[in-house]
C-alpha atoms as a PDB file:
ATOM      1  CA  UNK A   1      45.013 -18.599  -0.084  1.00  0.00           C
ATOM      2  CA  UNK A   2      42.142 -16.311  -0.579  1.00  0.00           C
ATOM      3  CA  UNK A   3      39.328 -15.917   2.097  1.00  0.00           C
ATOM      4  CA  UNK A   4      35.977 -17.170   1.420  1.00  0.00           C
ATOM      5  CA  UNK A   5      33.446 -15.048   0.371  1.00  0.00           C
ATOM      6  CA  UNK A   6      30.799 -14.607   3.304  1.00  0.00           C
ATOM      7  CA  UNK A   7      26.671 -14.367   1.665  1.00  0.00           C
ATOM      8  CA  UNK A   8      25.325 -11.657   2.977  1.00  0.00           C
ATOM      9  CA  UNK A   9      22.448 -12.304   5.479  1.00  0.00           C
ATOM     10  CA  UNK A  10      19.184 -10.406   4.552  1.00  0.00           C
ATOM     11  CA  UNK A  11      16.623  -9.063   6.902  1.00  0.00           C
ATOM     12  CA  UNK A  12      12.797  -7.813   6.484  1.00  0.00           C
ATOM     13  CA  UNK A  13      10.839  -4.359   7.938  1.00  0.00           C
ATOM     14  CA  UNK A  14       7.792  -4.806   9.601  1.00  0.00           C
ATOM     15  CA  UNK A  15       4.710  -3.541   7.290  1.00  0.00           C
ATOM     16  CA  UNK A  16       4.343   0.042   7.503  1.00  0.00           C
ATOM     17  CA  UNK A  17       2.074   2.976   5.277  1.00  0.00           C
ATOM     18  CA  UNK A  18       3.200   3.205   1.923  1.00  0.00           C
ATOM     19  CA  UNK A  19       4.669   6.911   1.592  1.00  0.00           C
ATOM     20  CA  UNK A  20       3.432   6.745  -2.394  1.00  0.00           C
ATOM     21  CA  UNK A  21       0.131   5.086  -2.363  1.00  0.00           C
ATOM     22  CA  UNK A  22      -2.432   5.960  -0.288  1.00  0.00           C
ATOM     23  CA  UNK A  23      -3.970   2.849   1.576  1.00  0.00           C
ATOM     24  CA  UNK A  24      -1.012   0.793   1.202  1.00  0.00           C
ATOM     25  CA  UNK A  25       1.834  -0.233   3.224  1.00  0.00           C
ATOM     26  CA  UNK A  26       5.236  -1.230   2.704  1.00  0.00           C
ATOM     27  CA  UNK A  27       8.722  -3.110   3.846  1.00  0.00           C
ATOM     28  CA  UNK A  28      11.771  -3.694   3.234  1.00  0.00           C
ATOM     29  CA  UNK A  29      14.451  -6.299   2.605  1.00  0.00           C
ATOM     30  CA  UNK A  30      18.159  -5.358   3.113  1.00  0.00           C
ATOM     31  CA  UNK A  31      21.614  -6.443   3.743  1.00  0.00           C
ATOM     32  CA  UNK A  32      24.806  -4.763   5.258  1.00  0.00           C
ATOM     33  CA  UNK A  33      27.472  -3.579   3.092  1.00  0.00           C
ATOM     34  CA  UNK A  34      31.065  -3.840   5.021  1.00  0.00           C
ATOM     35  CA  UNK A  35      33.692  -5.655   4.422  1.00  0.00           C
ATOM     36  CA  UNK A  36      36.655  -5.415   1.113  1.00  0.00           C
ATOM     37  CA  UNK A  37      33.892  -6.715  -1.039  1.00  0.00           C
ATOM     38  CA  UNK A  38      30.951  -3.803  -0.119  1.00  0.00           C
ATOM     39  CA  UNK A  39      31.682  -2.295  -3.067  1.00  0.00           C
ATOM     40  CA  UNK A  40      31.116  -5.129  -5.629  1.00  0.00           C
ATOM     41  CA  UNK A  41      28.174  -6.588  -3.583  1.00  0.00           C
ATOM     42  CA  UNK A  42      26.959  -3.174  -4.037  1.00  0.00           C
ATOM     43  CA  UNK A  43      27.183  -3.372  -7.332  1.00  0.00           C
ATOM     44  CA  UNK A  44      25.501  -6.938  -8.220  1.00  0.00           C
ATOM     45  CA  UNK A  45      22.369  -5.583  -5.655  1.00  0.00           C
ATOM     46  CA  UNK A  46      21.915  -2.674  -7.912  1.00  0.00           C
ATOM     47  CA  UNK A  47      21.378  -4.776 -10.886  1.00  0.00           C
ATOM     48  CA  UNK A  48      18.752  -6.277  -9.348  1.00  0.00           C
ATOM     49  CA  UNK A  49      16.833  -3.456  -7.978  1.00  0.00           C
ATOM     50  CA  UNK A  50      18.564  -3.015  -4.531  1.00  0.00           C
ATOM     51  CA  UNK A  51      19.226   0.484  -3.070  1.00  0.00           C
ATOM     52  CA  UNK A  52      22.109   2.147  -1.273  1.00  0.00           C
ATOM     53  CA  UNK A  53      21.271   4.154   2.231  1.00  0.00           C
ATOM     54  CA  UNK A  54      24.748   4.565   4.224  1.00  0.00           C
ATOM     55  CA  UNK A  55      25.825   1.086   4.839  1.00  0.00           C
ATOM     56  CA  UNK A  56      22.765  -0.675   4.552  1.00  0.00           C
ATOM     57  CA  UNK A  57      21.259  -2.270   1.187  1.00  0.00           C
ATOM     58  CA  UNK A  58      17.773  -2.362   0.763  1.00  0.00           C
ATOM     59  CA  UNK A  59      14.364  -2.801  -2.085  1.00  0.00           C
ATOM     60  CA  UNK A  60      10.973  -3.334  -1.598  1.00  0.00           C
ATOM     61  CA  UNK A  61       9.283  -6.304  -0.522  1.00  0.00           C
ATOM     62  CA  UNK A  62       5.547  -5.920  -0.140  1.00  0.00           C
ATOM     63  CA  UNK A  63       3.105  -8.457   0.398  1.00  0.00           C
ATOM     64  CA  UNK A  64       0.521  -7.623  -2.312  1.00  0.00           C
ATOM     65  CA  UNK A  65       2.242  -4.796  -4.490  1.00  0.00           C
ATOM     66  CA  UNK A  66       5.020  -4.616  -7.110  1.00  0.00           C
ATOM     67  CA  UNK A  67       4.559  -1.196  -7.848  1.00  0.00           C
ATOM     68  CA  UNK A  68       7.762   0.266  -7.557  1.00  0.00           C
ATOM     69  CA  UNK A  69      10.235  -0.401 -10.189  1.00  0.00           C
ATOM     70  CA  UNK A  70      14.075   0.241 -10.476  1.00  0.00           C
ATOM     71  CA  UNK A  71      14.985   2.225 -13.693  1.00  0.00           C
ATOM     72  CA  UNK A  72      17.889   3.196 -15.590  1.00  0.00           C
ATOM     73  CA  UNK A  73      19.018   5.390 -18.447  1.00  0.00           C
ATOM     74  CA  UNK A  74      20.800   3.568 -21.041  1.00  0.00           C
ATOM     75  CA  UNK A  75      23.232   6.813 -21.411  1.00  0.00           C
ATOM     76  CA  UNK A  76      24.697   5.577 -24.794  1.00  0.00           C
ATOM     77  CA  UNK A  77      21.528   5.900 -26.465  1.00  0.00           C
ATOM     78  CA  UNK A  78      20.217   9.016 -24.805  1.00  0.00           C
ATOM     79  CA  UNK A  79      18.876  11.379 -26.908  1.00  0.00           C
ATOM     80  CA  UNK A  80      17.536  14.413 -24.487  1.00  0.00           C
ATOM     81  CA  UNK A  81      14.365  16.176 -25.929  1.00  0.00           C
ATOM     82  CA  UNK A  82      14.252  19.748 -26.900  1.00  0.00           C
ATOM     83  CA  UNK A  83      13.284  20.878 -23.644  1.00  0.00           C
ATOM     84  CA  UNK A  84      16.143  19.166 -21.915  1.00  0.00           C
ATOM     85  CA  UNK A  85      18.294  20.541 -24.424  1.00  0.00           C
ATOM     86  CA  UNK A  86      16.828  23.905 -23.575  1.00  0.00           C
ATOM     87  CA  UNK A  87      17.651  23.094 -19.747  1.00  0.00           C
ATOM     88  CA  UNK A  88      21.116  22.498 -20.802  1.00  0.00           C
ATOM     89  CA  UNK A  89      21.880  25.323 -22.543  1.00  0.00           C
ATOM     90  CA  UNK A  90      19.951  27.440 -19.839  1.00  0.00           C
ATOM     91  CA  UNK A  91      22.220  26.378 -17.114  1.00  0.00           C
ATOM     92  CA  UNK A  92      25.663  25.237 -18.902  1.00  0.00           C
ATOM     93  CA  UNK A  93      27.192  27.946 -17.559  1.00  0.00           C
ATOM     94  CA  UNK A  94      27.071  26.233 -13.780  1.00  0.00           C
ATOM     95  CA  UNK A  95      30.532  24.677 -12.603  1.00  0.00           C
ATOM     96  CA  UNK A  96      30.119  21.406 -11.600  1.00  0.00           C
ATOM     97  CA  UNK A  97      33.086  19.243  -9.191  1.00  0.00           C
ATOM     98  CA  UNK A  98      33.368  15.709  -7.875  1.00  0.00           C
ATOM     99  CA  UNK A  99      34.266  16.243  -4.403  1.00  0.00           C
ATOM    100  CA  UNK A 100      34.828  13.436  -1.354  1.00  0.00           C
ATOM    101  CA  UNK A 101      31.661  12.765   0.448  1.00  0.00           C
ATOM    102  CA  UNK A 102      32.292  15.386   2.895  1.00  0.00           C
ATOM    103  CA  UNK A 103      29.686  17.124   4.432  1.00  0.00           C
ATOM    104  CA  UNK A 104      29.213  20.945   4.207  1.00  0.00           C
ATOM    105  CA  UNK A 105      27.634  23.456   6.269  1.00  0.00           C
ATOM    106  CA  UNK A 106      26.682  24.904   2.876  1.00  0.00           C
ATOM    107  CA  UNK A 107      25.188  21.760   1.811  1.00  0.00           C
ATOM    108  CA  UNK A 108      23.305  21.157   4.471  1.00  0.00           C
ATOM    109  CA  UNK A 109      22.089  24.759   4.215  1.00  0.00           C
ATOM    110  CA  UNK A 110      20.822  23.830   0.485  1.00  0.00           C
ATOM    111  CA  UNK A 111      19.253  20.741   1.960  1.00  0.00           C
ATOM    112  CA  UNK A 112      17.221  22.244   4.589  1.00  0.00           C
ATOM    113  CA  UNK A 113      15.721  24.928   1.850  1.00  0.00           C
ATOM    114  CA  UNK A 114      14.978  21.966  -0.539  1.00  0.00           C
ATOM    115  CA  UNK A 115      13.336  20.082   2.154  1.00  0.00           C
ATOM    116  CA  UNK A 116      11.328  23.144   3.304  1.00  0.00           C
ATOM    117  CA  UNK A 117      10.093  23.944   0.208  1.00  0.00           C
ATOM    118  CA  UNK A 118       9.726  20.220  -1.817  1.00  0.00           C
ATOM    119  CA  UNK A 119       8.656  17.812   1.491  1.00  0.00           C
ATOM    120  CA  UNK A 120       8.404  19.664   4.447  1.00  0.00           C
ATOM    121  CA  UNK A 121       6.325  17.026   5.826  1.00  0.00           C
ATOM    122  CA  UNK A 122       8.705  14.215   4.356  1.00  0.00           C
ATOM    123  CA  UNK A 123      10.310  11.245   6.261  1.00  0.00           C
ATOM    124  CA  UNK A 124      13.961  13.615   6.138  1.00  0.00           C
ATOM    125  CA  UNK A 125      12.147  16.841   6.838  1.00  0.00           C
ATOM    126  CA  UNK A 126      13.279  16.309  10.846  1.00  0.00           C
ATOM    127  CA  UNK A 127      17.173  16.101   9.724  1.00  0.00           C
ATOM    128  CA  UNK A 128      19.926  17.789  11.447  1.00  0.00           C
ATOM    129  CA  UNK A 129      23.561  18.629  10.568  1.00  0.00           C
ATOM    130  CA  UNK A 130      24.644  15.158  12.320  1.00  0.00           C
ATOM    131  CA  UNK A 131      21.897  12.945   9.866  1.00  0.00           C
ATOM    132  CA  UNK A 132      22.773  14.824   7.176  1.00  0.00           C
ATOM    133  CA  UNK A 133      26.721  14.166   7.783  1.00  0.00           C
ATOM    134  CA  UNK A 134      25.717  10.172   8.255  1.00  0.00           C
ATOM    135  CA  UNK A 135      24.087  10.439   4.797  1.00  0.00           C
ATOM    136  CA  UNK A 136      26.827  11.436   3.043  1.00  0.00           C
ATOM    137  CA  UNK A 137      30.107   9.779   5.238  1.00  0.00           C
ATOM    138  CA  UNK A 138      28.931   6.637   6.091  1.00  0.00           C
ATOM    139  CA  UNK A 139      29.583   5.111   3.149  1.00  0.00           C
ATOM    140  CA  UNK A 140      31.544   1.469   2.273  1.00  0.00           C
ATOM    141  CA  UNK A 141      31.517   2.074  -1.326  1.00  0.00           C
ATOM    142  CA  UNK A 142      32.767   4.787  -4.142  1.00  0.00           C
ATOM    143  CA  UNK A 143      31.188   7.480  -3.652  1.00  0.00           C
ATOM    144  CA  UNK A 144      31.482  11.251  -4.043  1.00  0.00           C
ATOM    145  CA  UNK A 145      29.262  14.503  -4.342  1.00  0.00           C
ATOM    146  CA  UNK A 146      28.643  16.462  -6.972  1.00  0.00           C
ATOM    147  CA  UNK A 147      28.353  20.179  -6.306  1.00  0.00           C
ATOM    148  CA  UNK A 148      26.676  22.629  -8.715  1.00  0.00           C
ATOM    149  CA  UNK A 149      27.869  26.196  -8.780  1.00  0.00           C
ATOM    150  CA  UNK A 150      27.440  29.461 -10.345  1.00  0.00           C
ATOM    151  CA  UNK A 151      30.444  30.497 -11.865  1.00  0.00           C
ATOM    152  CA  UNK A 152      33.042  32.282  -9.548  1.00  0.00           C
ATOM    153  CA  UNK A 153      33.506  36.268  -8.474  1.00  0.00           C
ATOM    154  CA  UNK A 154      37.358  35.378  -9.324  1.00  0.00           C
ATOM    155  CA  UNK A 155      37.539  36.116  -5.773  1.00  0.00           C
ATOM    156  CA  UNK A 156      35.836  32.878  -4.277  1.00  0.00           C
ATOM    157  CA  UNK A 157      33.736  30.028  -5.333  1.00  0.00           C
ATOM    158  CA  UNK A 158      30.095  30.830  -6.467  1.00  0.00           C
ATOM    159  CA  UNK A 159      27.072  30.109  -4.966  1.00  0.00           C
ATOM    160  CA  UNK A 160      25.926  26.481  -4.545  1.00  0.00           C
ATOM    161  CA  UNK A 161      23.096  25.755  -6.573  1.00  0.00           C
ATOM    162  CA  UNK A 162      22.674  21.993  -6.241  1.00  0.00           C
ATOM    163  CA  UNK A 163      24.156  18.707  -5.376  1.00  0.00           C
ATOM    164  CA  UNK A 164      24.143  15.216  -5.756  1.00  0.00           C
ATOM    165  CA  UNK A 165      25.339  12.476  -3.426  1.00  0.00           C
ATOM    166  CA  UNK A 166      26.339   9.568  -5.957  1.00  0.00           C
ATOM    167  CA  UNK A 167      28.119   5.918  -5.990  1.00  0.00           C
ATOM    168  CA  UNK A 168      30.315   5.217  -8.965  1.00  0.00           C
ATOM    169  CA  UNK A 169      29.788   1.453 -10.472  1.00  0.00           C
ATOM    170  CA  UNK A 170      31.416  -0.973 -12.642  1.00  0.00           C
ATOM    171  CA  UNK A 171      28.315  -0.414 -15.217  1.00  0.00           C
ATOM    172  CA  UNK A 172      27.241   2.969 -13.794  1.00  0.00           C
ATOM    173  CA  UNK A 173      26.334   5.898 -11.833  1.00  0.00           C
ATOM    174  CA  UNK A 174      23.702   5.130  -9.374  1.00  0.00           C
ATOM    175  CA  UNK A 175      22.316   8.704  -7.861  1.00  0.00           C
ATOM    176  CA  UNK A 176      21.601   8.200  -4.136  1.00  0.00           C
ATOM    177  CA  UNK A 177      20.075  11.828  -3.472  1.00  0.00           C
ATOM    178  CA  UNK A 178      20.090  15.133  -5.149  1.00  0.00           C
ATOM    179  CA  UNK A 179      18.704  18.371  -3.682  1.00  0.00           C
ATOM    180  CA  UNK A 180      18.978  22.186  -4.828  1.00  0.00           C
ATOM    181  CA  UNK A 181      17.575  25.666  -4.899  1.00  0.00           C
ATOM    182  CA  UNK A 182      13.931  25.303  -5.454  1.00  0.00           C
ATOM    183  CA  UNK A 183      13.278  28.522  -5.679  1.00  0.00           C
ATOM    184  CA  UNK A 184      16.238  29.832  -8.367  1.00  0.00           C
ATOM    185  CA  UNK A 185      14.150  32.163 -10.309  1.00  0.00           C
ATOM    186  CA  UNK A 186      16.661  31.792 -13.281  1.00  0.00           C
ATOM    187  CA  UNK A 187      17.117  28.835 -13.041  1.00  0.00           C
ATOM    188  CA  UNK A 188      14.197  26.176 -13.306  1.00  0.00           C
ATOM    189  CA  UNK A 189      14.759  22.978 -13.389  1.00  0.00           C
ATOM    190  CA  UNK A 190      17.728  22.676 -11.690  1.00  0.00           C
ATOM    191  CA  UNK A 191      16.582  18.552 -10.734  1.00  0.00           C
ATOM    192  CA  UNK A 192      16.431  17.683 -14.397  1.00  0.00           C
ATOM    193  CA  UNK A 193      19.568  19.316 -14.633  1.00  0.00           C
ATOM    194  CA  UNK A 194      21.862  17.353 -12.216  1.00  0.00           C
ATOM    195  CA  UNK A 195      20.364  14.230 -13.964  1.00  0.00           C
ATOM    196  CA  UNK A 196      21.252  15.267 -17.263  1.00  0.00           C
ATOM    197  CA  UNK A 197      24.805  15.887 -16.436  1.00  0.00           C
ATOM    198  CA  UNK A 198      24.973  12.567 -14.449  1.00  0.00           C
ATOM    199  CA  UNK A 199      24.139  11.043 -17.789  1.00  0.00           C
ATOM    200  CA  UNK A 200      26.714  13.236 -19.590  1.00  0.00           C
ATOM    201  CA  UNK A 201      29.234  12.037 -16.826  1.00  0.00           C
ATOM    202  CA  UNK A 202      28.450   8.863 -17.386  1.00  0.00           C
ATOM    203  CA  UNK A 203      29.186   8.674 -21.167  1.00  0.00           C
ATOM    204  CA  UNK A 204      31.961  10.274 -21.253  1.00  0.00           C
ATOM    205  CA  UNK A 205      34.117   8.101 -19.333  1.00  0.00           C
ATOM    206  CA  UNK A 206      32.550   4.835 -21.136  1.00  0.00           C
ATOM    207  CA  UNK A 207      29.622   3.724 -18.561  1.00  0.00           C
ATOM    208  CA  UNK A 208      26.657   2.115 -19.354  1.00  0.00           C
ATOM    209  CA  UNK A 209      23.962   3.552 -17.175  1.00  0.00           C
ATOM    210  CA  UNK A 210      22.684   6.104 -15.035  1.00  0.00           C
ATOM    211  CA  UNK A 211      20.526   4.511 -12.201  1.00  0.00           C
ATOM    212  CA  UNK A 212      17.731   6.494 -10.988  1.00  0.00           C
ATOM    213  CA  UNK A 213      15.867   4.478  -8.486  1.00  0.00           C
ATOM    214  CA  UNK A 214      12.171   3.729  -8.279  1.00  0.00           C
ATOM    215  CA  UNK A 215       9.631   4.546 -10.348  1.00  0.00           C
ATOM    216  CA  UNK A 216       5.945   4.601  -9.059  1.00  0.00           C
ATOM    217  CA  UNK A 217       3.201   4.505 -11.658  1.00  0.00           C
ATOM    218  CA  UNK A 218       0.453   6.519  -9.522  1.00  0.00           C
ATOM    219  CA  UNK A 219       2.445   8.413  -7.778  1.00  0.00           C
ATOM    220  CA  UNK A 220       2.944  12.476  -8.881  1.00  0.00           C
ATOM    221  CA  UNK A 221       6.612  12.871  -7.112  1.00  0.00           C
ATOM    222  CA  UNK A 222       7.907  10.150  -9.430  1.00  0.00           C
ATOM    223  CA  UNK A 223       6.944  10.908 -13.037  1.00  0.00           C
ATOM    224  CA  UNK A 224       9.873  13.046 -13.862  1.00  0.00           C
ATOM    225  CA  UNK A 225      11.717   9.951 -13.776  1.00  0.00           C
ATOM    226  CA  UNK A 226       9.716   8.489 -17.074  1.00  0.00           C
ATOM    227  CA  UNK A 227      10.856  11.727 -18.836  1.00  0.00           C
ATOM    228  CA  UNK A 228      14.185  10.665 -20.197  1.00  0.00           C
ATOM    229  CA  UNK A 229      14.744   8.518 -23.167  1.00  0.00           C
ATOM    230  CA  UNK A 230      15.317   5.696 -23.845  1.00  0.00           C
ATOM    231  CA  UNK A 231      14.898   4.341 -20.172  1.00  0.00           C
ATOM    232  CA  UNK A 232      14.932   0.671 -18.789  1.00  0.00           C
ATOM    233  CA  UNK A 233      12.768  -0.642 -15.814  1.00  0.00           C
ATOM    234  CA  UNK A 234      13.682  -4.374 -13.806  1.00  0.00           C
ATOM    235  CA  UNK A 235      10.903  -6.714 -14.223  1.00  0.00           C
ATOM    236  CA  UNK A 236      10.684 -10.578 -13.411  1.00  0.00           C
ATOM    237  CA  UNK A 237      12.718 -11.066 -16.855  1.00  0.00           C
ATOM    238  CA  UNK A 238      15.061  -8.552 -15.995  1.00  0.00           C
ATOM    239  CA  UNK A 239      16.269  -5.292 -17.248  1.00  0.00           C
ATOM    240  CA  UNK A 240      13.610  -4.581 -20.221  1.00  0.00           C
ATOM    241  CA  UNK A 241      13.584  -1.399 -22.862  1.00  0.00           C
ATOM    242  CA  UNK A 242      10.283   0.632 -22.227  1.00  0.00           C
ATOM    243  CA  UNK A 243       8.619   0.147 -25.819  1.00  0.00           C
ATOM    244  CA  UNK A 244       8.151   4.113 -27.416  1.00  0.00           C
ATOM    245  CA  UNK A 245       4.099   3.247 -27.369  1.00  0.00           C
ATOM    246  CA  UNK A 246       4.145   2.805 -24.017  1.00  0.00           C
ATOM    247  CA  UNK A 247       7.045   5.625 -22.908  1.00  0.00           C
ATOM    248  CA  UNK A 248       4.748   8.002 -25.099  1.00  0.00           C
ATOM    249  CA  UNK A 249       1.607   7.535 -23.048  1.00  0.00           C
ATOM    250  CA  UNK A 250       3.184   7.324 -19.881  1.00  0.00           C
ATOM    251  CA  UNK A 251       5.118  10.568 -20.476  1.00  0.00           C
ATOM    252  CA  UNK A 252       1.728  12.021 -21.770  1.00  0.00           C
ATOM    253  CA  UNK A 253       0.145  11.174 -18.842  1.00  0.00           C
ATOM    254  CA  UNK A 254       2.657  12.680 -16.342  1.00  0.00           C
ATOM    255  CA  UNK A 255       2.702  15.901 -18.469  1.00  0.00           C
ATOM    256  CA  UNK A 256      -1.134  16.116 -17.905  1.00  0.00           C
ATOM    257  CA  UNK A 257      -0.915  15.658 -13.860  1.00  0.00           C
ATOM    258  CA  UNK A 258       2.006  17.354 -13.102  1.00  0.00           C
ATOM    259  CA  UNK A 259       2.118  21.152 -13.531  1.00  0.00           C
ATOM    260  CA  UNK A 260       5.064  22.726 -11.095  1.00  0.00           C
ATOM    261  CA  UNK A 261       6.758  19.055 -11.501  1.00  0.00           C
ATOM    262  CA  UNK A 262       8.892  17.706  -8.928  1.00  0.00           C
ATOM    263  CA  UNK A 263      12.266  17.135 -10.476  1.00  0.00           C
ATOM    264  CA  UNK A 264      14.723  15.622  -7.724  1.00  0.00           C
ATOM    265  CA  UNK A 265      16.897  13.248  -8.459  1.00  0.00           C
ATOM    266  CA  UNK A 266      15.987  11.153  -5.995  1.00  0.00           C
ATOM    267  CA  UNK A 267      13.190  10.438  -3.934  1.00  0.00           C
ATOM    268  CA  UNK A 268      12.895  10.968  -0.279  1.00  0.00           C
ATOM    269  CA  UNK A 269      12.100   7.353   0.368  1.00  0.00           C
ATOM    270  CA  UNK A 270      15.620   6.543  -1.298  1.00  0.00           C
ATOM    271  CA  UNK A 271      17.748   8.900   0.462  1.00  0.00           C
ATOM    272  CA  UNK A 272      17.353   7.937   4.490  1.00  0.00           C
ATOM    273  CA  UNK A 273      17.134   4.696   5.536  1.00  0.00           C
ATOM    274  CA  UNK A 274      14.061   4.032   8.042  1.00  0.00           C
ATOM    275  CA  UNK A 275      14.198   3.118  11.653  1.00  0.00           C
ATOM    276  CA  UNK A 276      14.028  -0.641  10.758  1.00  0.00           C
ATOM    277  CA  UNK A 277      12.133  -3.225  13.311  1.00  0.00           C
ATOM    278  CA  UNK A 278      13.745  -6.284  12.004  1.00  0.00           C
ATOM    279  CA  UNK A 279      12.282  -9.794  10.959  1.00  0.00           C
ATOM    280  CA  UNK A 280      15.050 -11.782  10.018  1.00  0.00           C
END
């Protein structure tokens, strides 16, 4: 006899300011992940928008805004424009490993420049060593990190350029946070990288998707995200194909407001789960 699945009990934030839009606040509704089944309720709450942050799942739920969207790459169909194939080329020489979600000194080293340099007045901006080890090890689910490094001295391993703490699903890859060098004078856009070899991981070993998290129409930080192709966002009718009409504006449109774009894989919001005051 099997035991009976348990539902998940779901809790609510209290309203707070809207990091993205000015003049706008936000909260939250999330769940625990624990149990032998974290990693397939994990799973079925990414299909429908939900978030992973350590053990807690979690989306928007704001009175009066649906403005940010879940969206995925379709990595079957992908078809990366010449300038991503120029960021390719530029920096396929960078040695890329799955490791276990382990946190580094190194890592956290990388972090704190990212941080410094992309949000230094960001929500994670405050993180030590011990937050940054909770990101990355307290996790119920399949997950692993990515490092990104310049090739090896033959003597030991090269420097670490980037990395990417990511959960492996049935359908996908579903990139939790990714942080790097921002100031790599060789080596620009590093962020678009580790998202185009998350796609490349993903279609080689026969997923579906790469998972990217929200997208924020208004909001600078989160255009980058509209820049691959062909890309899906969750509506009320569910996972929908952006039409090319409408991918072509929108893509116009960030290419007009962002110069010096903002290319992480993942935004802050996404990566460190708030200090939640719970409504139940």
């Amino acid at each position: 006899m099997t035991a009976p699945v348990r539902f998940p009990r779901f809790f609510v934030t209290s309203p707070a300011p809207c990091p993205y839009l000015p003049g706008r606040s936000e909260r939250k509704v999330f769940t625990e992940l624990k149990g032998p089944h974290a990693d397939q309720l994990n799973e079925a709450l990414g299909r429908i928008g939900f978030r992973r942050s350590q053990t807690v799942a979690y989306r928007p739920s704001c009175f009066d805004c649906q403005a940010c969207i879940s969206v995925r790459v379709p990595v079957q169909e992908f078809a990366p424009s010449s300038t991503q194939r120029r960021n390719l080329k530029r920096n396929s020489d960078l040695v890329a490993t799955e490791c276990r979600p382990w946190a580094t000194g190194e890592q956290f080293d990388l972090l704190r420049a990212y941080l410094c340099r992309r949000h230094p007045g960001g929500g994670m901006a405050a993180m030590d060593e011990i937050d940054y080890a909770d990101m990355v090890e307290h996790t119920p689910v399949s997950s692993y990190v990515v490092e990104y490094r310049e090739p090896s001295d033959g003597l030991r391993p090269g420097r670490l350029v980037g990395a990417c703490l990511t959960d492996r699903q049935g359908d996908g890859l579903s990139m939790i946070y990714s942080f790097y060098d921002p100031e790599h004078e060789a080596r620009t856009g590093l962020g678009n990288y580790i998202i185009l070899d998350h796609i490349r991981r993903a279609a080689a070993d026969g997923l579906g998707y790469v998972y990217l998290g929200y997208w924020v129409e208004g909001s600078d930080r989160m255009q980058y995200k509209i820049r691959y192709r062909p890309i899906e966002l969750l509506g009320r009718e569910g996972w929908q194909r952006l039409s090319s009409e409408r991918h072509d504006s929108l893509i116009a449109a960030a290419t007009l407001a962002q110069r010096g774009p903002r290319d992480a894989a993942s935004p802050a919001k996404d990566a460190s789960l708030p200090q939640f005051a719970l409504d139940e």
